[in-house]
C-alpha atoms as a PDB file:
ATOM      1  CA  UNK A   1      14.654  58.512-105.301  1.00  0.00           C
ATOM      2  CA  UNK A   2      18.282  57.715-104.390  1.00  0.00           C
ATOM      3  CA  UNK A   3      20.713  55.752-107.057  1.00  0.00           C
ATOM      4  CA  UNK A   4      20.443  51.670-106.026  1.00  0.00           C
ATOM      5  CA  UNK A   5      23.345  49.807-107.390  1.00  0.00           C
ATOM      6  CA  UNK A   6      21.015  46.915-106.767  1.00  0.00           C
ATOM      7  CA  UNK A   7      19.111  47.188-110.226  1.00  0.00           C
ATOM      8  CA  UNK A   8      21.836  48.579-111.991  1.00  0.00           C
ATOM      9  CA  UNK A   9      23.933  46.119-114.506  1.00  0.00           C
ATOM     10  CA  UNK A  10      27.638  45.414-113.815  1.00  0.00           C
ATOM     11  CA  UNK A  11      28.640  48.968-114.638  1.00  0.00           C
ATOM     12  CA  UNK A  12      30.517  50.094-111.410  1.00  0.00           C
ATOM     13  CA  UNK A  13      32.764  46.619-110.060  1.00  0.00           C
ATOM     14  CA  UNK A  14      35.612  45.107-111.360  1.00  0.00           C
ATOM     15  CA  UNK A  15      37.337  44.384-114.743  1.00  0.00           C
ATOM     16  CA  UNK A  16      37.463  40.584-114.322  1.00  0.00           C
ATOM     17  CA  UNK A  17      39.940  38.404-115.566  1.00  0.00           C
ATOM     18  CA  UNK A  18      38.737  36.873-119.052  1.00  0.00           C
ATOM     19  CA  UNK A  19      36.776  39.822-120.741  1.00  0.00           C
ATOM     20  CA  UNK A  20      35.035  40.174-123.894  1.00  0.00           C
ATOM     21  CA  UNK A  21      33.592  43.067-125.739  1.00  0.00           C
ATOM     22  CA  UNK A  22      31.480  43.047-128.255  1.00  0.00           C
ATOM     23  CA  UNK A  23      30.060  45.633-130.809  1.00  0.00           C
ATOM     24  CA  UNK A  24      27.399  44.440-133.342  1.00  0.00           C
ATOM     25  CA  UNK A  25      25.402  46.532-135.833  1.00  0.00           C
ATOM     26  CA  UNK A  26      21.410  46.097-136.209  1.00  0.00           C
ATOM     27  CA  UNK A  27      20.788  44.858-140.212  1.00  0.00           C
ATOM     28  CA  UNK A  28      17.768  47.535-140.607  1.00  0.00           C
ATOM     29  CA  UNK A  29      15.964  45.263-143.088  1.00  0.00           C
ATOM     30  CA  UNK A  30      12.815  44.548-141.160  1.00  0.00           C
ATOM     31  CA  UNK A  31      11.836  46.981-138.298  1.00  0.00           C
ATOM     32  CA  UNK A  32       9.075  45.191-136.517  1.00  0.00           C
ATOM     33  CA  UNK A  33      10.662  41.949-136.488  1.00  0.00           C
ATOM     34  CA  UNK A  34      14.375  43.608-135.426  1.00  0.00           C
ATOM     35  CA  UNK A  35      12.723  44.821-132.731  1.00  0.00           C
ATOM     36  CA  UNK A  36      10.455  41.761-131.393  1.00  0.00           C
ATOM     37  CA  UNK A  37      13.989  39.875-132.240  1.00  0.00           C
ATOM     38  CA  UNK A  38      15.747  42.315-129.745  1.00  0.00           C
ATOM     39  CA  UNK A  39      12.917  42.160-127.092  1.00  0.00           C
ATOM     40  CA  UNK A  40      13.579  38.373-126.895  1.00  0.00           C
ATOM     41  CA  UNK A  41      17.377  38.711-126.961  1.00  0.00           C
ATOM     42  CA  UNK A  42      16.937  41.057-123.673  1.00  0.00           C
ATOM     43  CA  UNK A  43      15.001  39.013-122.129  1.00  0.00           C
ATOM     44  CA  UNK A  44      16.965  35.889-122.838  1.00  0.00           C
ATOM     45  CA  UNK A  45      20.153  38.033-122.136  1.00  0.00           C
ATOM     46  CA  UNK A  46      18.840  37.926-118.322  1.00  0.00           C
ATOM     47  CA  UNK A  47      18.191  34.041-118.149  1.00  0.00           C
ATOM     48  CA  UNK A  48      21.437  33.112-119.473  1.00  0.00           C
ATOM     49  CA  UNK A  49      23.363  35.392-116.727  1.00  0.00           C
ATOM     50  CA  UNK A  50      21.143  34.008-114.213  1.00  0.00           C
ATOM     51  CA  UNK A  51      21.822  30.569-115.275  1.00  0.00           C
ATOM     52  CA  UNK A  52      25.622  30.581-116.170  1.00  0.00           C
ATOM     53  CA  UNK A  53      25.651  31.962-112.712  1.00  0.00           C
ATOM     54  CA  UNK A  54      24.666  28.935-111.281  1.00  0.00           C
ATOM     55  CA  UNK A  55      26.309  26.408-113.398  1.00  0.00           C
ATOM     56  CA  UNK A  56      29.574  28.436-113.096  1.00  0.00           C
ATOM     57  CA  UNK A  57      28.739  29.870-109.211  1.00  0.00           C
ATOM     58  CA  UNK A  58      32.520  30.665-108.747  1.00  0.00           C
ATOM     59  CA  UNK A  59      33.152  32.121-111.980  1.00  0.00           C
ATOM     60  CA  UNK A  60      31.831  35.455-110.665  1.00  0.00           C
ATOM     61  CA  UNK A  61      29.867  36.001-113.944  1.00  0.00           C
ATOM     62  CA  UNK A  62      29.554  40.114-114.819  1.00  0.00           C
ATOM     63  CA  UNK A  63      27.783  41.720-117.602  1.00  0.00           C
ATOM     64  CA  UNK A  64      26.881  44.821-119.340  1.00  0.00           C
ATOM     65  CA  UNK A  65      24.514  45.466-122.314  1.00  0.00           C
ATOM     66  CA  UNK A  66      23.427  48.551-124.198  1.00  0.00           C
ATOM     67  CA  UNK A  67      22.417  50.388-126.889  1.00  0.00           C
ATOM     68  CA  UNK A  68      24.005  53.285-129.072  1.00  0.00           C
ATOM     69  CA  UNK A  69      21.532  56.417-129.566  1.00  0.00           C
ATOM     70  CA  UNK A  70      20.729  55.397-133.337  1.00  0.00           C
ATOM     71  CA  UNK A  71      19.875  51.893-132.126  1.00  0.00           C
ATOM     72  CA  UNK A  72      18.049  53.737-129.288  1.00  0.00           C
ATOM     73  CA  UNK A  73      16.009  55.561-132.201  1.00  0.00           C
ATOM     74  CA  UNK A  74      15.426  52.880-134.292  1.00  0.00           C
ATOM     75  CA  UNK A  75      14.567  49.875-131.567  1.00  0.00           C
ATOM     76  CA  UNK A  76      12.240  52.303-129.375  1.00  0.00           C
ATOM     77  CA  UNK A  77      11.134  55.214-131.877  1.00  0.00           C
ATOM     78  CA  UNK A  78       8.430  56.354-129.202  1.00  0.00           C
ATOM     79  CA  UNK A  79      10.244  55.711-125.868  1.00  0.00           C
ATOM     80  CA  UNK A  80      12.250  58.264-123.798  1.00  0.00           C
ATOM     81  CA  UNK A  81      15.688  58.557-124.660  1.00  0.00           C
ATOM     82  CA  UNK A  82      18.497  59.422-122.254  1.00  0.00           C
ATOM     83  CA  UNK A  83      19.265  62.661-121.729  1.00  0.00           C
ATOM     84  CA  UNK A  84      23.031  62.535-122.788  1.00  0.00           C
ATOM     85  CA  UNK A  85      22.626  59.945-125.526  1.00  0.00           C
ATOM     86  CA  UNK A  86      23.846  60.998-128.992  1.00  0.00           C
ATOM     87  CA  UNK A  87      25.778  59.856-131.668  1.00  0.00           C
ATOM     88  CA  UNK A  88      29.244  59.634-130.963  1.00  0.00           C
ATOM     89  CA  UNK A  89      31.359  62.279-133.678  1.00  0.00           C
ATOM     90  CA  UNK A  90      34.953  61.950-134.180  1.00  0.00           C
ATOM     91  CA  UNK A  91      36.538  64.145-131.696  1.00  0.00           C
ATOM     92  CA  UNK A  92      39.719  66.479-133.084  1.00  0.00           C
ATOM     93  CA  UNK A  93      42.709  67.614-131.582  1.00  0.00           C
ATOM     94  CA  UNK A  94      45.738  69.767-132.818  1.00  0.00           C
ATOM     95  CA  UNK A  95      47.445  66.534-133.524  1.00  0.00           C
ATOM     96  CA  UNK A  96      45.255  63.574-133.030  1.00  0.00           C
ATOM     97  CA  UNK A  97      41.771  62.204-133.379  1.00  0.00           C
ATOM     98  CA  UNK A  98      39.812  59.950-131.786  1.00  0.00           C
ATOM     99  CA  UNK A  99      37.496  58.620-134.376  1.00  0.00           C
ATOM    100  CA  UNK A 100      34.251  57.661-134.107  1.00  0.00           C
ATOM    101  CA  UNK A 101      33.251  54.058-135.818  1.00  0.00           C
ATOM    102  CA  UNK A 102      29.659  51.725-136.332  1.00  0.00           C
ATOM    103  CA  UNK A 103      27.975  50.212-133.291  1.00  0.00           C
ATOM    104  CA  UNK A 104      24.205  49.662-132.404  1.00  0.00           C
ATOM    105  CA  UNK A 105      24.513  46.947-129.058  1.00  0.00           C
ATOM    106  CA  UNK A 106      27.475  46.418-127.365  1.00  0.00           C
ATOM    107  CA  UNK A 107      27.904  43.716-125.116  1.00  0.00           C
ATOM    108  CA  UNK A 108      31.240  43.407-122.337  1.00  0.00           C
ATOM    109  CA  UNK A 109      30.939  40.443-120.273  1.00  0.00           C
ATOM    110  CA  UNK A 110      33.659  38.848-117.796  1.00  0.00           C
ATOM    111  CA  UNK A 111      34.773  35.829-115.583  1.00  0.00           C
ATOM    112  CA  UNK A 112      36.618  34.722-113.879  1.00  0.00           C
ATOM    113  CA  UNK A 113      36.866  31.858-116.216  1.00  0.00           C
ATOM    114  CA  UNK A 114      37.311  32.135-119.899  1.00  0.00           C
ATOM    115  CA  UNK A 115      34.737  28.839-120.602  1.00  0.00           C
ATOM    116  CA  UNK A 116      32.274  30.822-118.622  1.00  0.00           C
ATOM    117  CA  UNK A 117      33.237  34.179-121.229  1.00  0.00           C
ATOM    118  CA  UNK A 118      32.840  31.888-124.202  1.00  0.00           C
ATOM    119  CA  UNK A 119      29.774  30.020-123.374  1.00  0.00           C
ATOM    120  CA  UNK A 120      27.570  33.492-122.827  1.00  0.00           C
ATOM    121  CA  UNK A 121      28.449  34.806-125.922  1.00  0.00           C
ATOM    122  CA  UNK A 122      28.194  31.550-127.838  1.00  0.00           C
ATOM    123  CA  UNK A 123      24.533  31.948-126.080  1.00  0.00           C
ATOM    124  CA  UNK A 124      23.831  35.308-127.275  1.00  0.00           C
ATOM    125  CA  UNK A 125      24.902  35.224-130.223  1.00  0.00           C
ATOM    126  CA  UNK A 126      21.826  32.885-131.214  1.00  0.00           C
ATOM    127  CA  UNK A 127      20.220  35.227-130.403  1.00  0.00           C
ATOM    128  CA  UNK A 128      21.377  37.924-132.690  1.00  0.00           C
ATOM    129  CA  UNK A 129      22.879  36.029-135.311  1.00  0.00           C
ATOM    130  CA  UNK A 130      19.995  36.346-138.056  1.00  0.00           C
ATOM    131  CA  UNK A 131      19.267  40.255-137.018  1.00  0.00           C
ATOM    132  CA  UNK A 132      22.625  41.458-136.311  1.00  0.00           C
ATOM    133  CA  UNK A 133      26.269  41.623-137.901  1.00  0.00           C
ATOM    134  CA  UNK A 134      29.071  41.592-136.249  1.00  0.00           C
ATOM    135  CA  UNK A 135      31.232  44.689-135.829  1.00  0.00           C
ATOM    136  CA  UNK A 136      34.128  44.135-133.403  1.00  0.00           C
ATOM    137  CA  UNK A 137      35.066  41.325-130.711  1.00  0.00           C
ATOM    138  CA  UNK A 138      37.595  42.035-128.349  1.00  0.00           C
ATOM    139  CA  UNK A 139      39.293  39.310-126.122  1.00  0.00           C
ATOM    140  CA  UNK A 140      40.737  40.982-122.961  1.00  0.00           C
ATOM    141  CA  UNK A 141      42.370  39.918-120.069  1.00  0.00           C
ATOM    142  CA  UNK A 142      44.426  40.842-116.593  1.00  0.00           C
ATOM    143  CA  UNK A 143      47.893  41.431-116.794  1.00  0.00           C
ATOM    144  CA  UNK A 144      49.804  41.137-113.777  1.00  0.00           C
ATOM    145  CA  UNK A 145      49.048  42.532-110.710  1.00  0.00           C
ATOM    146  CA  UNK A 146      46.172  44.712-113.003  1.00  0.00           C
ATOM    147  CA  UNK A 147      48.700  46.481-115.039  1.00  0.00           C
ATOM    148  CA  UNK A 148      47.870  47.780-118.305  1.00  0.00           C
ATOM    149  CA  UNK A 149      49.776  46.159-121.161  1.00  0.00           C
ATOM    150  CA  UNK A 150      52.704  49.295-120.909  1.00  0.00           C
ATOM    151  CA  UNK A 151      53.038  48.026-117.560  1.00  0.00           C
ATOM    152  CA  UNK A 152      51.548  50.831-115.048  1.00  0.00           C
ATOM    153  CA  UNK A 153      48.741  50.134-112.573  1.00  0.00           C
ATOM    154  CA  UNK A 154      45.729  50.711-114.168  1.00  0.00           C
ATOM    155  CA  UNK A 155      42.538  52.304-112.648  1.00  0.00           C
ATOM    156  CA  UNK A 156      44.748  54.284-109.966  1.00  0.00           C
ATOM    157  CA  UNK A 157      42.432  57.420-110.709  1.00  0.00           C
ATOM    158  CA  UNK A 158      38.961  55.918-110.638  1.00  0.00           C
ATOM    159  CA  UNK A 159      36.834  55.955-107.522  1.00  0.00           C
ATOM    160  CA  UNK A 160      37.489  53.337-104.852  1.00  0.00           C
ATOM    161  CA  UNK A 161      34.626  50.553-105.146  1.00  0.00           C
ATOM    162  CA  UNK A 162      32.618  51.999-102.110  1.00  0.00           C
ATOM    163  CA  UNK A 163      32.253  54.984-104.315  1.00  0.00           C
ATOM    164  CA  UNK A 164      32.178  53.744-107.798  1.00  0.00           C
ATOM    165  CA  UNK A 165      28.197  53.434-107.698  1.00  0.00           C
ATOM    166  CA  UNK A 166      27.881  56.673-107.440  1.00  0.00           C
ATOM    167  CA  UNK A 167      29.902  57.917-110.800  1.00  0.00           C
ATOM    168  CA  UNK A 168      28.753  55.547-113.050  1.00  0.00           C
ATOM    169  CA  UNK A 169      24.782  55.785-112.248  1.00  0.00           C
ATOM    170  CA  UNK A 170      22.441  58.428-113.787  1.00  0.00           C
ATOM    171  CA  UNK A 171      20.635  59.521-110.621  1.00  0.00           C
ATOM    172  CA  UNK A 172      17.252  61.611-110.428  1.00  0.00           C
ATOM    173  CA  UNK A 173      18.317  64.213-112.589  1.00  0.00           C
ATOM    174  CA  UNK A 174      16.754  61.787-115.260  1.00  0.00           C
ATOM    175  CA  UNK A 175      14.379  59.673-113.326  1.00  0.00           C
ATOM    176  CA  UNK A 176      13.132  57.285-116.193  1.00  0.00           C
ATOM    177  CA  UNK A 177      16.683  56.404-116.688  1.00  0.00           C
ATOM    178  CA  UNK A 178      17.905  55.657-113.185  1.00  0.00           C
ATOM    179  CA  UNK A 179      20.657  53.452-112.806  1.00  0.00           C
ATOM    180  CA  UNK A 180      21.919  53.092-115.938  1.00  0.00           C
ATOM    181  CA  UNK A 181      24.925  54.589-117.087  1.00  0.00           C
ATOM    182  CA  UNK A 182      27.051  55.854-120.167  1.00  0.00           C
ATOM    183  CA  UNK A 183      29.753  53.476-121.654  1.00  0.00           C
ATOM    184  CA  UNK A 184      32.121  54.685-124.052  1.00  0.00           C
ATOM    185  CA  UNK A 185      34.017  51.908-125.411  1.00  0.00           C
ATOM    186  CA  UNK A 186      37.156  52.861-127.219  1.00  0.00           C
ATOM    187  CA  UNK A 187      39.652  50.363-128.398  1.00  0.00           C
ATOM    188  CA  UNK A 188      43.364  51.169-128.863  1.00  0.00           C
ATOM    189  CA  UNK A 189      46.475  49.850-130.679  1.00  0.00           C
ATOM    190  CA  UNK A 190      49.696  50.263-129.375  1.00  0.00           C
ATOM    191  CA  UNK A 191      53.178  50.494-131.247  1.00  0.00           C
ATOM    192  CA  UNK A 192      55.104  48.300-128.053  1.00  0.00           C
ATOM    193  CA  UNK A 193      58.502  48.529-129.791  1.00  0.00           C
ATOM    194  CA  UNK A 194      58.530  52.341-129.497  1.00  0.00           C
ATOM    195  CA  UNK A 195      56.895  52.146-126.235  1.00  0.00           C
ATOM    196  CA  UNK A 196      59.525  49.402-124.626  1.00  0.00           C
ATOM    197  CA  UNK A 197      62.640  51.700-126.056  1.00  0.00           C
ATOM    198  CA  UNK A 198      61.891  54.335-123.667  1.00  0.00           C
ATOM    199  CA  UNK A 199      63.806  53.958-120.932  1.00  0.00           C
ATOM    200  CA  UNK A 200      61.425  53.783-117.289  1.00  0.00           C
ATOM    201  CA  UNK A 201      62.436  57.251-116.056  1.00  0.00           C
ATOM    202  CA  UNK A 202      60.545  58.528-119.430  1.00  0.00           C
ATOM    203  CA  UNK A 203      57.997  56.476-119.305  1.00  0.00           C
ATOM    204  CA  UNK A 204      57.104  57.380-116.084  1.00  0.00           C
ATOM    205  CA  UNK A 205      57.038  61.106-116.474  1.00  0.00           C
ATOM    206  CA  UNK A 206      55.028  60.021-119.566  1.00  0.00           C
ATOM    207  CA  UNK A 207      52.315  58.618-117.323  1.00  0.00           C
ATOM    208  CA  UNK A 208      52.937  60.472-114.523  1.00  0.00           C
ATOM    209  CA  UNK A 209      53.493  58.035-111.706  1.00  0.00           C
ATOM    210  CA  UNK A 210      56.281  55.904-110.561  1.00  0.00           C
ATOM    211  CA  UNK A 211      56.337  52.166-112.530  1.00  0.00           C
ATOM    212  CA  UNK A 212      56.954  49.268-109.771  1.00  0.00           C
ATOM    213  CA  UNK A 213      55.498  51.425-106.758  1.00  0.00           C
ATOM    214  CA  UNK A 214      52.576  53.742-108.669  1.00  0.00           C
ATOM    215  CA  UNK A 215      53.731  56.464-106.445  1.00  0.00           C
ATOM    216  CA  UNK A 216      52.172  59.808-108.448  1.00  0.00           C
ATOM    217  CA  UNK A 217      55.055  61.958-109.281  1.00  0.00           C
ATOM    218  CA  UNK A 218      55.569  65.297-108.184  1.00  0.00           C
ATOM    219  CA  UNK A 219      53.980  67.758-111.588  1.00  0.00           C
ATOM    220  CA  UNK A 220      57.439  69.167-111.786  1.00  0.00           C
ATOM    221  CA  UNK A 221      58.418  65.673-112.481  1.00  0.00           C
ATOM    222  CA  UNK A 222      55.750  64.821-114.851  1.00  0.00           C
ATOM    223  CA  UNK A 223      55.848  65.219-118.548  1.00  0.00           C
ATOM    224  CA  UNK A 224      52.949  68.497-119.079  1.00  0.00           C
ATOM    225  CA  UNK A 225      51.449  66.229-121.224  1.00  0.00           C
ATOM    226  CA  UNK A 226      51.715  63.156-118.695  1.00  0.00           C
ATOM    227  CA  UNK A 227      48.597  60.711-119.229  1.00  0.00           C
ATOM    228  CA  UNK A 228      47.272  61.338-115.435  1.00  0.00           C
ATOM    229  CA  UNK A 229      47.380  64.886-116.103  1.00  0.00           C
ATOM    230  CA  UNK A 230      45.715  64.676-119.866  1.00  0.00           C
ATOM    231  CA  UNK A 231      42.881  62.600-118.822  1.00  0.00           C
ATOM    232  CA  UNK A 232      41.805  64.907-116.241  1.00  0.00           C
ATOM    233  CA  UNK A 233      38.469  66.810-115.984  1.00  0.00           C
ATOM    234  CA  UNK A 234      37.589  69.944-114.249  1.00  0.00           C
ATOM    235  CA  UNK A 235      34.146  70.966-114.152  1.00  0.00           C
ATOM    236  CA  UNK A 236      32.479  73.910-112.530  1.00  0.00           C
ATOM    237  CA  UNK A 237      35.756  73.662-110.363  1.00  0.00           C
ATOM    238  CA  UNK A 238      35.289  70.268-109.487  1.00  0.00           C
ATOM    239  CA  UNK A 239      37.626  67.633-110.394  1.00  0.00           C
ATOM    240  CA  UNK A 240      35.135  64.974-112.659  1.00  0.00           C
ATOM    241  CA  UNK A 241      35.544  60.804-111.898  1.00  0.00           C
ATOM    242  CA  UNK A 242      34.543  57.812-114.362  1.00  0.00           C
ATOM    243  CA  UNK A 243      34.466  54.095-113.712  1.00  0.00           C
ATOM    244  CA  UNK A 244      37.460  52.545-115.850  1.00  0.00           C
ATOM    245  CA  UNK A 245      37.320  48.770-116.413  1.00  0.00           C
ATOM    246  CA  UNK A 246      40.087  48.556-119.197  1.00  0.00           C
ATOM    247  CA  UNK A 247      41.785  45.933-120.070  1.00  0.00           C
ATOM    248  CA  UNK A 248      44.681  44.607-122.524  1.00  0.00           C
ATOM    249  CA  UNK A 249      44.132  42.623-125.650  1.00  0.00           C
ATOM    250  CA  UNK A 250      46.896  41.058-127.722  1.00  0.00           C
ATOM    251  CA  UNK A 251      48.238  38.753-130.277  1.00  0.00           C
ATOM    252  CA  UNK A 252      51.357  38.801-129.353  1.00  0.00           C
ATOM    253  CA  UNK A 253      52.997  36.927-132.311  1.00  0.00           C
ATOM    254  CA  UNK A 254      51.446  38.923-135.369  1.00  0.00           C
ATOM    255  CA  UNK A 255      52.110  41.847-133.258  1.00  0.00           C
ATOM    256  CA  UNK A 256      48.981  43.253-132.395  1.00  0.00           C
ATOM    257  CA  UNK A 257      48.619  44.502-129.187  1.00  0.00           C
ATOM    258  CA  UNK A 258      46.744  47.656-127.364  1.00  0.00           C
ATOM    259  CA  UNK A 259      43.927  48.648-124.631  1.00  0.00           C
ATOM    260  CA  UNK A 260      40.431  48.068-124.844  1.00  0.00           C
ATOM    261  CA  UNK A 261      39.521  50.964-123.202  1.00  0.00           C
ATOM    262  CA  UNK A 262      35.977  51.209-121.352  1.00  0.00           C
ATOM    263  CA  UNK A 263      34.345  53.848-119.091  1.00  0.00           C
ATOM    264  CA  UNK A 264      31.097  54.239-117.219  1.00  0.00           C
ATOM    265  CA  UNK A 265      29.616  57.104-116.306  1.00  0.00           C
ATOM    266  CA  UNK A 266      26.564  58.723-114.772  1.00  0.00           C
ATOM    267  CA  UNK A 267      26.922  61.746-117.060  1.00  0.00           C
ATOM    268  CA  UNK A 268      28.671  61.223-120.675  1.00  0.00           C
ATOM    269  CA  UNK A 269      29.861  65.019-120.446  1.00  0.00           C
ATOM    270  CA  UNK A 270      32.400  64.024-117.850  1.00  0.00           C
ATOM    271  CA  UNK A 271      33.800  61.221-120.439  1.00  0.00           C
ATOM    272  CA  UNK A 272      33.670  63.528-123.276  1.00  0.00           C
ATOM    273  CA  UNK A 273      35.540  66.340-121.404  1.00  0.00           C
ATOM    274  CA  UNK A 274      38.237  63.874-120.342  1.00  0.00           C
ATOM    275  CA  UNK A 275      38.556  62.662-124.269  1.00  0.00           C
ATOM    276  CA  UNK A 276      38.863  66.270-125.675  1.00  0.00           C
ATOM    277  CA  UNK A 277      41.180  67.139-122.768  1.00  0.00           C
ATOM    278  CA  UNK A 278      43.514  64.332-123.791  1.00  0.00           C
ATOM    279  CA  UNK A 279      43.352  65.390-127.554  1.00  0.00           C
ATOM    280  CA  UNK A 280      44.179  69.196-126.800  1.00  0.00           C
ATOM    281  CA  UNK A 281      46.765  68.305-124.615  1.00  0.00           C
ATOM    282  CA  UNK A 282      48.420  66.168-126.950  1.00  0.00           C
ATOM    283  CA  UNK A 283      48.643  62.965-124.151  1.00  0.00           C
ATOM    284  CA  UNK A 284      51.537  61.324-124.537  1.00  0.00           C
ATOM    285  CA  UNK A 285      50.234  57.483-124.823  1.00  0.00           C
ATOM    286  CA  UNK A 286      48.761  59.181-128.687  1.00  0.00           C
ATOM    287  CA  UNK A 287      51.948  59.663-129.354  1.00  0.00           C
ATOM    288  CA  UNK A 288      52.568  55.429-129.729  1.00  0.00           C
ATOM    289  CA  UNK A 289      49.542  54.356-130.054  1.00  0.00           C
ATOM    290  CA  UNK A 290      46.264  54.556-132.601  1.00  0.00           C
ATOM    291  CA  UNK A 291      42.682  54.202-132.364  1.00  0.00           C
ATOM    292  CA  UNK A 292      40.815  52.271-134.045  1.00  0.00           C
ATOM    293  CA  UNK A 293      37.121  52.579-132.795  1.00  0.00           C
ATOM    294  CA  UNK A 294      34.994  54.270-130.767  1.00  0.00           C
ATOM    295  CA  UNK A 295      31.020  54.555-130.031  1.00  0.00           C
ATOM    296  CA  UNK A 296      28.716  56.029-126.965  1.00  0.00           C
ATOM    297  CA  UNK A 297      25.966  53.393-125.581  1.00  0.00           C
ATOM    298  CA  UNK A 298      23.378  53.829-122.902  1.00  0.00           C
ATOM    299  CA  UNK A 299      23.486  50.722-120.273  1.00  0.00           C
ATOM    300  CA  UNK A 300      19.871  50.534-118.944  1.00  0.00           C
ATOM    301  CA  UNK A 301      19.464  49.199-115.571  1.00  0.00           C
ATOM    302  CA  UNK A 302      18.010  45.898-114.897  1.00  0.00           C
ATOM    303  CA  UNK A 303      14.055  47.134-114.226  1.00  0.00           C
ATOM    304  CA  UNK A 304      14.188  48.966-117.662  1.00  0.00           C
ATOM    305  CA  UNK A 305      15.833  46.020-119.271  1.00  0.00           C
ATOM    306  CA  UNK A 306      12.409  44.296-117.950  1.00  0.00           C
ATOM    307  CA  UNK A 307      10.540  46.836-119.851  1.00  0.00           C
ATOM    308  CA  UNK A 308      12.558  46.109-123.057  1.00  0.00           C
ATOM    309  CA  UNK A 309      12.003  42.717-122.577  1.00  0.00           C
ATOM    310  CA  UNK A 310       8.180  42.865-121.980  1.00  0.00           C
ATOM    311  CA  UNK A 311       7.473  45.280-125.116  1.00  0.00           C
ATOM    312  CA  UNK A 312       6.985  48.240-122.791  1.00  0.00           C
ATOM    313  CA  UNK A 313       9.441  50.649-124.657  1.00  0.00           C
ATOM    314  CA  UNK A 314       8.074  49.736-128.706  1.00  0.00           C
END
């Protein structure tokens, strides 16, 4: 059976303009009524897209839900469980780490329209308020012309949208699971007063493409440790593609400002080969910046949401 990005959540289009994410931990204090609690939110997770859609028809409405592999244990002890799904460790470098931190759903959703944003997850969270507690909420949003925050074009290395589908969708190597995908969400604080002292030409070999035009430079060019040169995987000889959707968060007057950094994937190997490569290889954006979080969910596609919904996977 071939991958249909028809029943597949919003895992494969594009970052939107007002974005949340959202990371909240299950209370383990009750595990029947967690998960009858969590069969309803699903459910009502699907009526509340549907119908924000058509209050808000121009709003272009996207939205992603999922679950980390303890969740995954603890919601559907006697399901399947995707193939790649595992508890996110802390992954180690020679200088850096990216560490791993507490998340059971995860929720990103965005609009076009921040009311739209704020009204779904004012919506959910009824929904999860009395099971739940909250672990991390994100507010992102697109910079100009889709540049990340340091002020490069972002996303210049995923797949074109034609192809996205086909990165970010577990195919019929694990049937059950078809259509979903692996999200690693990953969010990142950057130091922008070390960052904005450099002048462009070193910032550029630093990510490894030219600023204004996002012409790739030639490797001699390049930093070794350029970003587009880091984040690269190689497997079996075959250069490895994820679906990025990240976007910048800040609060710009106390200071706080970095890259919520989200991929989807059809295989979470590719993700976690990109990860270690940019750890070994010392990528230059570590070098300003820290991380503060960062956690492995499985998205289910929209037919196996169904089955959450209905009880099928208890």
């Amino acid at each position: 059976m071939a991958v249909n990005p028809q029943e597949a959540q919003d895992v494969w289009k594009d970052a939107g303009q007002s974005v949340i994410f959202a990371t909240f931990e299950l209370n383990r204090q009750d595990q029947a009524k967690e998960q009858a609690a969590i069969q309803e939110f699903v459910d009502r997770y699907q009526a509340i897209i549907r119908s924000l859609r058509i209050r808000a028809n121009d709003a272009h409405l996207k939205s992603s839900l999922g679950f980390s592999s303890a969740a995954w244990d603890y919601l559907f002890p006697d399901a399947p469980k995707p193939k790649e799904l595992e508890p996110y460790q802390t992954l180690t470098g020679p200088k850096y780490k990216m560490p791993a931190s507490k998340g059971d759903i995860f929720l990103h959703l965005r609009a076009d329209n921040e009311a739209v944003v704020y009204e779904m997850m004012s919506q959910l969270r009824l929904f999860l308020k009395d099971y739940t507690s909250l672990v991390d909420e994100t507010k992102g949003f697109r910079y100009f012309e889709g540049r990340a925050i340091i002020g490069f074009i972002d996303g210049t290395e995923a797949p074109q949208i034609e192809d996205a589908a086909h990165y970010a969708l577990v195919g019929d190597e694990d049937p059950f699971f078809e259509n979903g995908s692996y999200a690693f969400a990953q969010k990142w604080h950057h130091n922008m007063d070390i960052w904005n002292k450099l002048t462009t030409e070193t910032q550029e070999k630093a990510v490894g493409r030219k600023k204004f035009s996002d012409l790739e430079l030639p490797d001699g060019e390049k930093f070794k440790n350029a970003h587009n040169v880091a984040s690269q995987a190689t497997i079996d000889g075959v250069e490895q593609k994820i679906v990025r959707m990240n976007v910048p968060y800040s609060d710009p007057a106390d200071d706080n400002t970095g890259t919520f950094f989200i991929g989807y994937s059809r295989y979470w190997k590719v993700t976690k080969t990109m990860l270690q490569n940019m750890l070994d290889q010392n990528d230059y954006l570590l070098s300003f910046s820290y991380i503060l979080s960062g956690q492995l969910f499985f998205i289910p596609s929209r037919p196996l949401l169904e089955k959450i919904a209905d009880g099928d996977l208890n």
